[in-house]
N, C-alpha and C. Protein backbone atom coordinates (compact mmCIF):
# COMPACT_ATOMS: atom_id res chain seq x y z
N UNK A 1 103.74 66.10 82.38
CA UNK A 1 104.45 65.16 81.55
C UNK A 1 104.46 65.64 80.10
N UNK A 2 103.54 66.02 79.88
CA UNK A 2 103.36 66.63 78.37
C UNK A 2 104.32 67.59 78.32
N UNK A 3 104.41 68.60 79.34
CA UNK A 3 105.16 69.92 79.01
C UNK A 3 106.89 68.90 78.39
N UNK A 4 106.51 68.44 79.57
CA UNK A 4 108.50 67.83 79.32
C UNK A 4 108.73 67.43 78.16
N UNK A 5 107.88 66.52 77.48
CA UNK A 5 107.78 65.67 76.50
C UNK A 5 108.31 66.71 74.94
N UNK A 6 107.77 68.12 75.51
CA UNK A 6 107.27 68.95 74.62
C UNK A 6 108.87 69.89 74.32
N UNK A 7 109.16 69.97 75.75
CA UNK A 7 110.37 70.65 76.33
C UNK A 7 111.74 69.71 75.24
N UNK A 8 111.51 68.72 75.12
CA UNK A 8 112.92 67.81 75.13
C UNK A 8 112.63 67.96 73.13
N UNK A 9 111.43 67.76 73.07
CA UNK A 9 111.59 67.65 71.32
C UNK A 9 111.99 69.14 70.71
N UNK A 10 111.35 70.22 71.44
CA UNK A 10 111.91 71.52 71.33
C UNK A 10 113.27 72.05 71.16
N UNK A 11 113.80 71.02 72.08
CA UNK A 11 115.20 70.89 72.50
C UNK A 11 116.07 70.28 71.41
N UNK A 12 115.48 69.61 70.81
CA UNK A 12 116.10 68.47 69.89
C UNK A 12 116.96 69.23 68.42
N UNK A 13 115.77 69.76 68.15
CA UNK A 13 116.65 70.56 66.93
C UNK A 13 115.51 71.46 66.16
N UNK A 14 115.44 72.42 65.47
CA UNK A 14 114.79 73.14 64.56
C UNK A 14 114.67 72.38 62.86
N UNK A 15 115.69 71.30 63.00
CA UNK A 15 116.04 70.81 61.48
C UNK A 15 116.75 69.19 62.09
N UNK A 16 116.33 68.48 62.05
CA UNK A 16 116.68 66.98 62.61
C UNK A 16 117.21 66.74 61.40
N UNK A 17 116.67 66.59 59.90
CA UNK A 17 117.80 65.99 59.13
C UNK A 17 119.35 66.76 59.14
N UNK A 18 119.15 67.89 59.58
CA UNK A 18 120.65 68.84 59.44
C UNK A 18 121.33 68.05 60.87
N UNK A 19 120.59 67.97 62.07
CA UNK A 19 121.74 67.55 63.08
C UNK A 19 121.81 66.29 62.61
N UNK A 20 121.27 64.96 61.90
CA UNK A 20 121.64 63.85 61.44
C UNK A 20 123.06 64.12 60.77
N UNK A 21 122.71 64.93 59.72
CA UNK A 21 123.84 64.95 58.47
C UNK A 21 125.04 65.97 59.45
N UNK A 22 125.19 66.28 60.47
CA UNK A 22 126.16 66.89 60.86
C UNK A 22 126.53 66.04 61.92
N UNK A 23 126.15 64.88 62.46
CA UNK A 23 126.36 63.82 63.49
C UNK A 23 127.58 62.70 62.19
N UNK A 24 126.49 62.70 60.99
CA UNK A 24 127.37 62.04 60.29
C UNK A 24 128.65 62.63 59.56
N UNK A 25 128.78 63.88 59.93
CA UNK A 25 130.20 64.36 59.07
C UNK A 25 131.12 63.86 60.46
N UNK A 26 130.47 63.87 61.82
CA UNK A 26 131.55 63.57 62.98
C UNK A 26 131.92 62.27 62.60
N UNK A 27 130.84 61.45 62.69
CA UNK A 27 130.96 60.18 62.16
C UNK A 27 132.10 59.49 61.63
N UNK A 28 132.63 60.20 60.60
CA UNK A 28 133.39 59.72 59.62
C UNK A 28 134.42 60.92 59.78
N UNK A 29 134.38 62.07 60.64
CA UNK A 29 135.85 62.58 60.78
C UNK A 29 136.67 61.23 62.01
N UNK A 30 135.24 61.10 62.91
CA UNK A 30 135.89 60.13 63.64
C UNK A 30 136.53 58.68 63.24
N UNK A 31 136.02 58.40 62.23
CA UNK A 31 136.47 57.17 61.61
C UNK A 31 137.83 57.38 60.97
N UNK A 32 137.99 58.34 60.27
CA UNK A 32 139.21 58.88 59.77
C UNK A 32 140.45 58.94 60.64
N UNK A 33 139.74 59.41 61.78
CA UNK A 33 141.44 59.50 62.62
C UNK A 33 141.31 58.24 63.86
N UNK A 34 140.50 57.01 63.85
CA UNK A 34 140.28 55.96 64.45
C UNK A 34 140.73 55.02 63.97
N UNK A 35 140.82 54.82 62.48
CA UNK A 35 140.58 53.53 61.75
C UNK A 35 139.31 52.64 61.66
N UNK A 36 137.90 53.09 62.67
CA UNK A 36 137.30 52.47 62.45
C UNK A 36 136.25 52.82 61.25
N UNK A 37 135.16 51.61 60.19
CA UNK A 37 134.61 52.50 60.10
C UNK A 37 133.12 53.03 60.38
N UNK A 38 132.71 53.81 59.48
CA UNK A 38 131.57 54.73 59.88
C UNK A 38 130.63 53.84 60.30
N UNK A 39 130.15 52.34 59.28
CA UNK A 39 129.16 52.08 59.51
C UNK A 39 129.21 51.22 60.82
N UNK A 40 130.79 50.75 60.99
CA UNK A 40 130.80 50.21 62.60
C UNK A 40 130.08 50.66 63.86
N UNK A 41 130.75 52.21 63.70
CA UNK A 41 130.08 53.45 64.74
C UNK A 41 129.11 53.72 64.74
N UNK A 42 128.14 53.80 63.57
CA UNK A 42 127.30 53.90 63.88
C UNK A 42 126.18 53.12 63.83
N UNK A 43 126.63 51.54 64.11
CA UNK A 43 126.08 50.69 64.22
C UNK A 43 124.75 50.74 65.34
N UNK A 44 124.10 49.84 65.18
CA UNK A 44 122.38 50.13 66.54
C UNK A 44 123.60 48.48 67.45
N UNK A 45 123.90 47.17 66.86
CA UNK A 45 124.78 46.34 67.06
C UNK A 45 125.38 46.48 68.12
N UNK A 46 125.95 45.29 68.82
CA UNK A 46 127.01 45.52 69.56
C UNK A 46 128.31 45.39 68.69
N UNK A 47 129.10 45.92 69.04
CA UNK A 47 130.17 46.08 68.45
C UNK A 47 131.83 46.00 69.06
N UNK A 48 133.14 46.31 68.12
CA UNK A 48 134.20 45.75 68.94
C UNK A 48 134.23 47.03 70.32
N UNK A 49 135.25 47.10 70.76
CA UNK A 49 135.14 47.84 71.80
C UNK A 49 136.23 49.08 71.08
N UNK A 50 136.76 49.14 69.82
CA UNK A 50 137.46 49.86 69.31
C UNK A 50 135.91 51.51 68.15
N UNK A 51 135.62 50.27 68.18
CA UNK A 51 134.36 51.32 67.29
C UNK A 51 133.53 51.74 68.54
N UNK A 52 133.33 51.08 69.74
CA UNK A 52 132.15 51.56 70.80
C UNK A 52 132.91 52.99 71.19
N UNK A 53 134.14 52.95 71.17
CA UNK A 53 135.24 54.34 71.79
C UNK A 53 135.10 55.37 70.83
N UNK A 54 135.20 54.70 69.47
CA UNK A 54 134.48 55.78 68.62
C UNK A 54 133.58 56.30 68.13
N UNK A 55 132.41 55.83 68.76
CA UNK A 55 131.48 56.11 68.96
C UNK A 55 131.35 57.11 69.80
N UNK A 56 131.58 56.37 71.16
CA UNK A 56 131.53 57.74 71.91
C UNK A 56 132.50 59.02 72.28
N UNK A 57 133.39 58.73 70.94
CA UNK A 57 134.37 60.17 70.86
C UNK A 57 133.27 60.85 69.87
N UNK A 58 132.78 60.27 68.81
CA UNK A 58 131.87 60.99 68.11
C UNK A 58 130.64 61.63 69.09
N UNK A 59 129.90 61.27 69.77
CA UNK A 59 129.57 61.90 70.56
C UNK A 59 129.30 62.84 71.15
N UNK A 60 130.73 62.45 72.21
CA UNK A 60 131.55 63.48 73.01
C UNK A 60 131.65 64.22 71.72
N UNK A 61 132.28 64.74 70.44
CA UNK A 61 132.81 66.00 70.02
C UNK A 61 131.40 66.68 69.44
N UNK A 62 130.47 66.41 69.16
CA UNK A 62 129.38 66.81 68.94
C UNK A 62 128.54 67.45 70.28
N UNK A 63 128.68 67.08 71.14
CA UNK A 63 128.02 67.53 72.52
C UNK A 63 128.61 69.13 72.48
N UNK A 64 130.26 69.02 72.52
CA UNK A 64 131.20 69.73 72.91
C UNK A 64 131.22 70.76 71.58
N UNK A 65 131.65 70.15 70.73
CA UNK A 65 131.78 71.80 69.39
C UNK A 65 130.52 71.93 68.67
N UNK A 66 129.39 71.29 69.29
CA UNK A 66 128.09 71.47 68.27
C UNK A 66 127.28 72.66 69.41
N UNK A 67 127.84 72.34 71.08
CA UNK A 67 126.78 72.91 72.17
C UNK A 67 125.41 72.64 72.05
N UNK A 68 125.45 71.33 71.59
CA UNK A 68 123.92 70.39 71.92
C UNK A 68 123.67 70.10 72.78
N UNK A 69 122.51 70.32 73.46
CA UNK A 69 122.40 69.42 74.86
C UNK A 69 122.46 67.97 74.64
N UNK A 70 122.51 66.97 75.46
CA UNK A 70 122.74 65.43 75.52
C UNK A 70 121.18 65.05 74.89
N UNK A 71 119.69 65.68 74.80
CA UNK A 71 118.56 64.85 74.29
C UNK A 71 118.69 64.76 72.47
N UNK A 72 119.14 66.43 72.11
CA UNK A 72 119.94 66.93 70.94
C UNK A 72 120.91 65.40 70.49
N UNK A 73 121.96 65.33 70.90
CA UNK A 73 123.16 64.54 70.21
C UNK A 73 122.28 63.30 70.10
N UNK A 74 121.94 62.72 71.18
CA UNK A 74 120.92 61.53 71.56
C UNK A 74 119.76 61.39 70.24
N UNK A 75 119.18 62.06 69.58
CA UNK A 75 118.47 62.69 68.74
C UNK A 75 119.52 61.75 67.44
N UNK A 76 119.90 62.94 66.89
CA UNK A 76 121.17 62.95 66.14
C UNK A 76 121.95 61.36 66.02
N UNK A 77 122.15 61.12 67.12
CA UNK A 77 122.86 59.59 66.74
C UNK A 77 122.32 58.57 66.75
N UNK A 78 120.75 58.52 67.31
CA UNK A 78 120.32 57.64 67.43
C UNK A 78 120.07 56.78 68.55
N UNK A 79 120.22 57.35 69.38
CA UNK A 79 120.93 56.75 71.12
C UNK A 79 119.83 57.41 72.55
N UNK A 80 119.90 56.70 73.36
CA UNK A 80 119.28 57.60 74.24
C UNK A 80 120.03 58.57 75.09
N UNK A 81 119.44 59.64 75.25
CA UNK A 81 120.23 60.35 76.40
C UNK A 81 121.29 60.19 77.07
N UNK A 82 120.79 59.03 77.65
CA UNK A 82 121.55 58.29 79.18
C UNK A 82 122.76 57.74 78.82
N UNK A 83 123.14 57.21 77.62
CA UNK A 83 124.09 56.50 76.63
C UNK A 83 124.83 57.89 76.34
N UNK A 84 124.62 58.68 76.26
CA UNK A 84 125.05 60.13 75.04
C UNK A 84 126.05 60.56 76.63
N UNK A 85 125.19 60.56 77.88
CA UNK A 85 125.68 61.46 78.97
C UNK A 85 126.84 60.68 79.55
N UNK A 86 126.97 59.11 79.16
CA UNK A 86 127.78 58.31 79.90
C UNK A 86 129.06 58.54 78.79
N UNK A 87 128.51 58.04 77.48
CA UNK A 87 130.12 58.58 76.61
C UNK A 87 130.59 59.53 76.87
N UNK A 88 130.40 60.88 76.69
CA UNK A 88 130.33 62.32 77.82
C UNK A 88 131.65 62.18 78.71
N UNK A 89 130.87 61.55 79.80
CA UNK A 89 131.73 61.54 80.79
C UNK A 89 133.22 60.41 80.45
N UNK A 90 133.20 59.19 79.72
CA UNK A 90 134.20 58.41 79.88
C UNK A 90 135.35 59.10 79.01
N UNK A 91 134.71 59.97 77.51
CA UNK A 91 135.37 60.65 77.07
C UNK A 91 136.42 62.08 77.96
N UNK A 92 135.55 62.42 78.77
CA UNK A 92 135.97 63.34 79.48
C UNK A 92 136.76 62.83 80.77
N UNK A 93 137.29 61.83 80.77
CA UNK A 93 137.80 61.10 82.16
C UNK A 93 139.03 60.55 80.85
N UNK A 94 138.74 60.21 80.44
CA UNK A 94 140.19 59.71 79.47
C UNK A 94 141.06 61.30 78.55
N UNK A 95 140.65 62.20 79.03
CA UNK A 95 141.06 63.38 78.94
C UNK A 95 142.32 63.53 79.28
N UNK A 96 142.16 63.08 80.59
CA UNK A 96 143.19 63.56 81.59
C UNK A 96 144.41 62.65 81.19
N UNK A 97 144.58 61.54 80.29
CA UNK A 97 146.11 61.41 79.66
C UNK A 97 145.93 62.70 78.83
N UNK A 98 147.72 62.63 79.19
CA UNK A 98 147.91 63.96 77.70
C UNK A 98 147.85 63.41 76.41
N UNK A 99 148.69 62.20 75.65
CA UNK A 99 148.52 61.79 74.71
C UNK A 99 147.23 62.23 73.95
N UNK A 100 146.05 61.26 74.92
CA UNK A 100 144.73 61.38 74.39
C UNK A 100 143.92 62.43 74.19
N UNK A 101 144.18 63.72 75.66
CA UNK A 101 143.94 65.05 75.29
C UNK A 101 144.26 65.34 73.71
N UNK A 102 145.52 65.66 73.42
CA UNK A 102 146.13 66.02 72.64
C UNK A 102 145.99 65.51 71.18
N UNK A 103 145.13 64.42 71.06
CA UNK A 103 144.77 63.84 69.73
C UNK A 103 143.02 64.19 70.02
N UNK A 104 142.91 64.47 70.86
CA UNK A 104 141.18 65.10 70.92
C UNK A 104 141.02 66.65 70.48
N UNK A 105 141.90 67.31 70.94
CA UNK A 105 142.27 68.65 70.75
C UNK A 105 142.38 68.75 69.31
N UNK A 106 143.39 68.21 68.62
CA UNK A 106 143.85 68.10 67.17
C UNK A 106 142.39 67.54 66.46
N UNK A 107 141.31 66.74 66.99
CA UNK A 107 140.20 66.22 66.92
C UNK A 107 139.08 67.13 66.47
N UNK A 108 139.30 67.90 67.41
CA UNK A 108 138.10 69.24 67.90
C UNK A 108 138.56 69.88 66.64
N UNK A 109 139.90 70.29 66.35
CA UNK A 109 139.89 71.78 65.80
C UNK A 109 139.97 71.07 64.19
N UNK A 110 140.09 70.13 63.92
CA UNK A 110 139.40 69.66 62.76
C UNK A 110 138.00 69.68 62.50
N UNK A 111 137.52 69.13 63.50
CA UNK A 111 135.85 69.58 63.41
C UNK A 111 135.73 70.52 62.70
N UNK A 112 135.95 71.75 63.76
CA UNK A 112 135.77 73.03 63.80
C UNK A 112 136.14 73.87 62.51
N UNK A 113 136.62 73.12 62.09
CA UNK A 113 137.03 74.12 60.45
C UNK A 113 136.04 74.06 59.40
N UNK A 114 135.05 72.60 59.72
CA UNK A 114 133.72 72.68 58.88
C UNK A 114 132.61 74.23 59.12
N UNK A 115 132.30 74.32 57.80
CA UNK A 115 131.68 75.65 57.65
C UNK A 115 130.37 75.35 58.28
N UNK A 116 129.58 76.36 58.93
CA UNK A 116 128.41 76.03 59.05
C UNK A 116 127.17 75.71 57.78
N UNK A 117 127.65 76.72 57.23
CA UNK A 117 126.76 76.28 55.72
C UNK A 117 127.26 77.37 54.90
N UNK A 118 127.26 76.67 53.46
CA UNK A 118 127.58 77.61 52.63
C UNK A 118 126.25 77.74 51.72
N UNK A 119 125.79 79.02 51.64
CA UNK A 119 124.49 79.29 51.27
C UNK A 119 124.54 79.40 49.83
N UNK A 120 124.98 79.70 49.10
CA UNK A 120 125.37 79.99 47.75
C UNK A 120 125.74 78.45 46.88
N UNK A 121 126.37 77.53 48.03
CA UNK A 121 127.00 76.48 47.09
C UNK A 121 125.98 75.81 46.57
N UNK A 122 124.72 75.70 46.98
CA UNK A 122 123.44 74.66 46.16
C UNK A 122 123.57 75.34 45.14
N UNK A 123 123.33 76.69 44.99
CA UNK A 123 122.53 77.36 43.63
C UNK A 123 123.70 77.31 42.69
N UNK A 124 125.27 77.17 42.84
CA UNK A 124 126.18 76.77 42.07
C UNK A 124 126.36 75.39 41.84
N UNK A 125 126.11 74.71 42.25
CA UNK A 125 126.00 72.97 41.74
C UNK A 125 124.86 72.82 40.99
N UNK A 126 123.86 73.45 41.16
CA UNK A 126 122.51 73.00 40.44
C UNK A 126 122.58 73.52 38.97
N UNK A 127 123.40 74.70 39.13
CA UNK A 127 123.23 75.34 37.87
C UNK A 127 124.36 75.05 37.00
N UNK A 128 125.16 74.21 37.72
CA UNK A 128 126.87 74.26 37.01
C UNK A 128 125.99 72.75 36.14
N UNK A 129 125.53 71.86 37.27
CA UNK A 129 124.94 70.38 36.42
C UNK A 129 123.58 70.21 35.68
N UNK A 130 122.99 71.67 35.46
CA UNK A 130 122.37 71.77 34.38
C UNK A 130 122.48 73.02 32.90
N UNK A 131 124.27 73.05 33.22
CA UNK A 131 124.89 73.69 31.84
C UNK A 131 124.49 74.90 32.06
N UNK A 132 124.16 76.03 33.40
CA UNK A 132 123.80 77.44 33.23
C UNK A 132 125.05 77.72 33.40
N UNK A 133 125.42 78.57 32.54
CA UNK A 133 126.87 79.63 32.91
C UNK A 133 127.99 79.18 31.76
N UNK A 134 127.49 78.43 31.23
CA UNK A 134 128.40 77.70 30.41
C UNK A 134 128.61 78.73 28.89
């Protein structure tokens, strides 16, 4: 039991505030092209059934363009597993309209244009807002 225990937090992330803050950029890309908003989705609450969908499109696109396992996203959003694996699938069953494909697709490759990190940009904000270079 321990090993597992040990196995799944391993699993989780190397940097938990980074998969937080990258759960929340889905967050609010998802809110953006939903109308709902962020703090709806990512409510602990029950909620309308318009934010629960965006919820679990947020999710679903994090599972999918992050290649987290489901304890990972589960982690990250706040949710258990079992919740993470069921959005998963309903997302992936409402696929099969094209419409909805096709605004998931356009979904994804928005994601996907976020940088993984830009290493340089701290040491230029820190120094730009304390007048170095000036």
């Amino acid at each position: 039991m321990l090993a597992q225990i040990l196995e799944e937090a391993w699993a989780i992330s190397p940097d938990p505030r980074r998969d937080r803050l990258a759960a929340a950029f889905v967050t609010h890309a998802v809110a953006l092209a939903t109308g709902v908003a962020p703090t709806e989705i990512s409510s602990d609450r029950r909620t309308s059934k318009s934010a629960a969908r965006a919820r679990q499109i947020a999710i679903y696109l994090a599972h999918v363009i992050f290649h987290w396992p489901l304890a990972r996203v589960a982690f990250a959003f706040g949710r258990d597993r079992t919740t993470c694996a069921h959005a998963c699938h309903r997302i992936e069953d409402m696929r099969e309209d094209r419409m909805f494909d096709a605004r998931m697709t356009a979904l994804e490759a928005c994601v996907r244009q976020a940088p993984d990190t830009i290493p340089d940009l701290a040491g230029v904000l820190f120094a730009n807002a304390a007048g170095v270079g000036r």
